[in-house]
N, C-alpha and C. Protein backbone atom coordinates (compact mmCIF):
# COMPACT_ATOMS: atom_id res chain seq x y z
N UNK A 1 53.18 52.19 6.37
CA UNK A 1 52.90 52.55 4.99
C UNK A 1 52.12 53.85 5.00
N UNK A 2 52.21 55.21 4.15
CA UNK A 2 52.16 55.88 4.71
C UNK A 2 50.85 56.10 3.27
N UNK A 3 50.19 57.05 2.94
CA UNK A 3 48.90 57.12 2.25
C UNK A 3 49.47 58.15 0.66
N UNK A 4 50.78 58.66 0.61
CA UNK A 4 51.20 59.57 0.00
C UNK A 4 51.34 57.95 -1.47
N UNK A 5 50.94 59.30 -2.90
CA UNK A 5 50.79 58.37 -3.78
C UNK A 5 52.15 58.04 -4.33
N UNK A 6 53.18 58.35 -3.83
CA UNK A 6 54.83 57.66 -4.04
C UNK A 6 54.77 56.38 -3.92
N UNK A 7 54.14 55.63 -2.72
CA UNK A 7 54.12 54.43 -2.23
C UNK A 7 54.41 53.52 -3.49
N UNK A 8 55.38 52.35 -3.31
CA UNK A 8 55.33 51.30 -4.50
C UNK A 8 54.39 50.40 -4.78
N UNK A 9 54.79 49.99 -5.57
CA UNK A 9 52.92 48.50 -5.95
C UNK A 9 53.06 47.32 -4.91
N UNK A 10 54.29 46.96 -4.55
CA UNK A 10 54.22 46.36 -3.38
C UNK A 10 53.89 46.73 -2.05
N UNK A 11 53.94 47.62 -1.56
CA UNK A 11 53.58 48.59 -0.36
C UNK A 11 52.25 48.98 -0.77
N UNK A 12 51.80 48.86 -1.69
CA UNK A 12 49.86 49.21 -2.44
C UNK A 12 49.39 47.79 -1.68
N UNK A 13 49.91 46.80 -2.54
CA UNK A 13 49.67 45.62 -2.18
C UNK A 13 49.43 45.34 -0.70
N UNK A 14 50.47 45.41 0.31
CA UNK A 14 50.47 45.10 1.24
C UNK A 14 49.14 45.66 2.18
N UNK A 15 49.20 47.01 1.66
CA UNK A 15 47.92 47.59 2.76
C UNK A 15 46.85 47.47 2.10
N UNK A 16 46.60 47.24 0.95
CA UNK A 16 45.17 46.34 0.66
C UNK A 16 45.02 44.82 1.35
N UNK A 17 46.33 44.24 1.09
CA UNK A 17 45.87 42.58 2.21
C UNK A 17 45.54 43.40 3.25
N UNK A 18 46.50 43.86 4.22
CA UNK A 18 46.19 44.19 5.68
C UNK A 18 44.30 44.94 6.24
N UNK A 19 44.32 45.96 5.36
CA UNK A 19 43.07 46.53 5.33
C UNK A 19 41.72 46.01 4.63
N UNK A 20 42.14 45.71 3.61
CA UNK A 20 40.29 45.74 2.56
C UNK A 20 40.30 44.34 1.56
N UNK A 21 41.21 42.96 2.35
CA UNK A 21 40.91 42.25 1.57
C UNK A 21 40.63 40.78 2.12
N UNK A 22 40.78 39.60 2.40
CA UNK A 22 40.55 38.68 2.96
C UNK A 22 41.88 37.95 2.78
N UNK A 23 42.23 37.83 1.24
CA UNK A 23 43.52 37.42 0.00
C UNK A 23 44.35 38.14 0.97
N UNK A 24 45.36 37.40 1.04
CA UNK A 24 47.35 38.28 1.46
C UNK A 24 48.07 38.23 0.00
N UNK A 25 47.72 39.63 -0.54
CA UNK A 25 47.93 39.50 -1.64
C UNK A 25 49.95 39.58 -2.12
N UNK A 26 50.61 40.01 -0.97
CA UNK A 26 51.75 40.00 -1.22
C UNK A 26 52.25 38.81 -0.77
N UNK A 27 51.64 37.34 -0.29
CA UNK A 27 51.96 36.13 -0.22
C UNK A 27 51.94 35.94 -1.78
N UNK A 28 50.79 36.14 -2.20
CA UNK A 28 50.54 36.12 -3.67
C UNK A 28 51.31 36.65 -4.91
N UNK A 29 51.83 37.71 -4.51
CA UNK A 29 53.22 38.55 -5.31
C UNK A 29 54.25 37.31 -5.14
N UNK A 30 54.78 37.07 -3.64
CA UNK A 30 55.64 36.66 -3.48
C UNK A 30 55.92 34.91 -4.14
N UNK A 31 54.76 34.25 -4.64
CA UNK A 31 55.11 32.92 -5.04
C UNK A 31 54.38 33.11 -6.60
N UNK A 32 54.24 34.40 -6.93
CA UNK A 32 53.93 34.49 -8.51
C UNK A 32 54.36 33.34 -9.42
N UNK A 33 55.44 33.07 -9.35
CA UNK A 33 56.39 32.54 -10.55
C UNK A 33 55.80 30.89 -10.21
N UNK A 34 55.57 30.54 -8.81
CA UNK A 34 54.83 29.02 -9.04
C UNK A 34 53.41 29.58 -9.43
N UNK A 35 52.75 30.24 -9.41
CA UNK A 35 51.29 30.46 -9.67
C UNK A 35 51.53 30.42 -11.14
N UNK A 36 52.38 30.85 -12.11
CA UNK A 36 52.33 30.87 -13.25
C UNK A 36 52.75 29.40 -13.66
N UNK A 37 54.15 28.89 -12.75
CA UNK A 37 54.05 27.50 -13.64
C UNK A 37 53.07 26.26 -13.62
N UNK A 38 52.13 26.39 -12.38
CA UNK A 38 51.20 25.70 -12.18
C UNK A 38 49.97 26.03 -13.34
N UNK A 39 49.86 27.22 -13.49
CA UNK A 39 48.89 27.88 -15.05
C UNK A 39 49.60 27.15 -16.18
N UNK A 40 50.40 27.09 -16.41
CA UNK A 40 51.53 26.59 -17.92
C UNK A 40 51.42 25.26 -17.84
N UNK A 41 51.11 24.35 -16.58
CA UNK A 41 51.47 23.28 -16.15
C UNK A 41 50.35 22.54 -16.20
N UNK A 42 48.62 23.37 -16.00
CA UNK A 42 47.48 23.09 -16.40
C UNK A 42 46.91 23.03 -17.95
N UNK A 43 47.98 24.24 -18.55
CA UNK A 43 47.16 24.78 -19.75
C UNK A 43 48.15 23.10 -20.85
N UNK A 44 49.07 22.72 -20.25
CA UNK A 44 50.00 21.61 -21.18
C UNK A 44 48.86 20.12 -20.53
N UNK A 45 48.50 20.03 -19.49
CA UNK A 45 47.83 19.01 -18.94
C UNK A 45 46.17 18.94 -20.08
N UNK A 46 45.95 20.30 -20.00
CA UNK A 46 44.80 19.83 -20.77
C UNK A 46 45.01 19.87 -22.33
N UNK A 47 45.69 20.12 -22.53
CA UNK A 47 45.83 20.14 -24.05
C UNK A 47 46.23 18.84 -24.41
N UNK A 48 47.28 17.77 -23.49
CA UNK A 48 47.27 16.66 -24.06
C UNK A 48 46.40 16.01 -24.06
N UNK A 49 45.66 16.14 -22.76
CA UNK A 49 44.07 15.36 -22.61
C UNK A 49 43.39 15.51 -23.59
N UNK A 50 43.15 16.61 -24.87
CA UNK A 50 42.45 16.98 -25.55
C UNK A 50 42.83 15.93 -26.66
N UNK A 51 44.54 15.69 -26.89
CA UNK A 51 45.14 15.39 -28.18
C UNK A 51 44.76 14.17 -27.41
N UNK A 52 44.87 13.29 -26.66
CA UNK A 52 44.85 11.98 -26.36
C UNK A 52 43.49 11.40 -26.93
N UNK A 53 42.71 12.27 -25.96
CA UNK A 53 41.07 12.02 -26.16
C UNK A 53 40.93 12.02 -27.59
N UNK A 54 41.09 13.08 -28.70
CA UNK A 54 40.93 12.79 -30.13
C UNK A 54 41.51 11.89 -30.75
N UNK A 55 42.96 11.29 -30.36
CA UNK A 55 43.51 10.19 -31.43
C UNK A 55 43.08 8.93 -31.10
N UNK A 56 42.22 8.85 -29.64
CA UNK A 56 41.19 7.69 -29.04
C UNK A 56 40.41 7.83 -29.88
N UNK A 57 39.76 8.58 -29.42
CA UNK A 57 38.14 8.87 -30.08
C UNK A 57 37.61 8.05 -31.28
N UNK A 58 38.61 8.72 -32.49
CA UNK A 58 37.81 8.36 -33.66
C UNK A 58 38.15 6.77 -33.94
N UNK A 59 39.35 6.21 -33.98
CA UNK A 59 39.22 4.46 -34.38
C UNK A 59 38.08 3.84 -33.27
N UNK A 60 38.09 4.51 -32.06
CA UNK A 60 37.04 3.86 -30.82
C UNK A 60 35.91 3.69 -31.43
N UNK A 61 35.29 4.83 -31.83
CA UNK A 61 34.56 5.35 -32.78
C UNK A 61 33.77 4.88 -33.61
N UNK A 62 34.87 4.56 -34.60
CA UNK A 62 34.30 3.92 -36.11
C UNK A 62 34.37 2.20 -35.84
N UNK A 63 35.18 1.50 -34.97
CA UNK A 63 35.23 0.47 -34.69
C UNK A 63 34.03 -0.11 -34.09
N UNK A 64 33.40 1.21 -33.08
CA UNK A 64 32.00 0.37 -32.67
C UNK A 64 31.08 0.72 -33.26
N UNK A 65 30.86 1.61 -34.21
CA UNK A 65 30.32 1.47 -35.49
C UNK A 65 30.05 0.39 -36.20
N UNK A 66 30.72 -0.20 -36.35
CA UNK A 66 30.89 -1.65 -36.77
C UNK A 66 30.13 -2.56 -36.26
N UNK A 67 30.38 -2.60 -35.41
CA UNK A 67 29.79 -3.58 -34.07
C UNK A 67 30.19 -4.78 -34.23
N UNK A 68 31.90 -5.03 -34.15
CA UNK A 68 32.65 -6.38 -34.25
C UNK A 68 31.86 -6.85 -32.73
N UNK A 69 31.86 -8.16 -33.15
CA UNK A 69 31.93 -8.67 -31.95
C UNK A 69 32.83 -9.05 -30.61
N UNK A 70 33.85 -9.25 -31.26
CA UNK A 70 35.12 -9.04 -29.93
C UNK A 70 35.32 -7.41 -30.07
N UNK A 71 35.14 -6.86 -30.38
CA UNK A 71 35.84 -5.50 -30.24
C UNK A 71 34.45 -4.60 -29.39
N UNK A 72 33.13 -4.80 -29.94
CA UNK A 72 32.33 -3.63 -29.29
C UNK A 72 32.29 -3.74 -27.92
N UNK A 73 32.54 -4.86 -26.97
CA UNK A 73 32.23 -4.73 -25.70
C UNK A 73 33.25 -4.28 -24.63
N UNK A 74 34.31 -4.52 -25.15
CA UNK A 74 35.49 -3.34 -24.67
C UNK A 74 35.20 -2.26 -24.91
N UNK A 75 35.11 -2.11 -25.87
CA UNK A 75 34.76 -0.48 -26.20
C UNK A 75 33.40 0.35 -25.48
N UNK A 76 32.51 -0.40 -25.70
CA UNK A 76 31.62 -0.21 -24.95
C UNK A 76 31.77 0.29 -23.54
N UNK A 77 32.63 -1.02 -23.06
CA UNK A 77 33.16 -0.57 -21.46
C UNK A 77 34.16 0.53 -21.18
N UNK A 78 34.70 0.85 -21.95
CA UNK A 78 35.50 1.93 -21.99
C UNK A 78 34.85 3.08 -21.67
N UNK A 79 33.90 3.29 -22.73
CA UNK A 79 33.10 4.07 -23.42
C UNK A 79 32.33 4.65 -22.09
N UNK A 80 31.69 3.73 -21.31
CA UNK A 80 30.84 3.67 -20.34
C UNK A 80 31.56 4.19 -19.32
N UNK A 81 32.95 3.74 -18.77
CA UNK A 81 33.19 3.74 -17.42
C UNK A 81 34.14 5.59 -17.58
N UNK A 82 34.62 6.11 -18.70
CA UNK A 82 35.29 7.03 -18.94
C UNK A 82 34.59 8.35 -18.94
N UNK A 83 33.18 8.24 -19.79
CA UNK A 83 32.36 8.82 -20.00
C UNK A 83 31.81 9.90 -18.75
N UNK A 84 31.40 8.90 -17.78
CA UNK A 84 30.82 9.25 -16.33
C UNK A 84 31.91 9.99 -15.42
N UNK A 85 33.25 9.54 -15.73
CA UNK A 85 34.18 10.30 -14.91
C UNK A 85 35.21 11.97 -14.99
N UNK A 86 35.03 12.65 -14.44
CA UNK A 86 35.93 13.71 -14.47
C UNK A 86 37.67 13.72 -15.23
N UNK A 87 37.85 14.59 -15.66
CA UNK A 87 39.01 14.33 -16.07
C UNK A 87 39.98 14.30 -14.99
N UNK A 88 39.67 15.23 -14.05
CA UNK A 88 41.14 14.79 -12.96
C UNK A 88 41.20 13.61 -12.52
N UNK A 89 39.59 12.81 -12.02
CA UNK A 89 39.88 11.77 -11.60
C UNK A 89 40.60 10.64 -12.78
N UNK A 90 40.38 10.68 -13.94
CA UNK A 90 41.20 10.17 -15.02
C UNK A 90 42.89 10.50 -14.98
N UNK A 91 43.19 11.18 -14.88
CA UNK A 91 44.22 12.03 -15.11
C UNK A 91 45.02 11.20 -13.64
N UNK A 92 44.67 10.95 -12.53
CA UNK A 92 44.96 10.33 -11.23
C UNK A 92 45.18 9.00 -11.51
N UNK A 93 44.48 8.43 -12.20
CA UNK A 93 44.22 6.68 -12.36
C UNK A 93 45.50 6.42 -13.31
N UNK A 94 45.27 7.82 -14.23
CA UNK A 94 46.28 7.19 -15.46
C UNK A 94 47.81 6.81 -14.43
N UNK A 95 47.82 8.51 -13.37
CA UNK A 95 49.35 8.75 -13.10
C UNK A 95 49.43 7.55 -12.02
N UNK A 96 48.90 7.25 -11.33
CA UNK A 96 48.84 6.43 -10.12
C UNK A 96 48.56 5.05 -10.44
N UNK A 97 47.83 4.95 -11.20
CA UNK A 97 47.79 3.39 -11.93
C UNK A 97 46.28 2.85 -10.75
């Protein structure tokens, strides 16, 4: 690769991995298109989590509001054990059971 500014953005690329970077950034060129569907594939993952979590939420909600007696201690436990956990690890339990 030679230093003249003709060089293409891929041949830019390459001698920045080789020289001044840690990243192989033309591994990175080269599987772009999964790097993006994995982005599209996160940005749809959390957005249902969002819609799920809200159409839970509020009857969960107003129900233990209430404070039925068969109903608050499920909820409660729900409430409790969901609360404390990460969403991926949620997101694992749901897919994996």
């Amino acid at each position: 690769v030679s230093n003249s500014p003709e060089r293409t953005f891929w041949e830019y690329l390459a001698w920045v991995s080789e020289n001044h970077s840690p990243l192989d950034f033309v591994l990175i060129a080269d599987h772009i298109d999964k790097f993006l569907y994995g982005t599209l594939l996160t940005i749809e993952i959390t957005l249902l989590s969002l819609l799920i979590g809200g159409i839970l939420s509020v009857p969960l909600a107003i129900a233990r509001a209430y404070k039925h007696r068969f109903f608050n201690p499920p909820i409660w436990a729900y409430t409790y054990f969901f609360r404390g956990t990460p969403l991926l690890v949620q997101t694992y339990l749901i897919y994996y059971g």
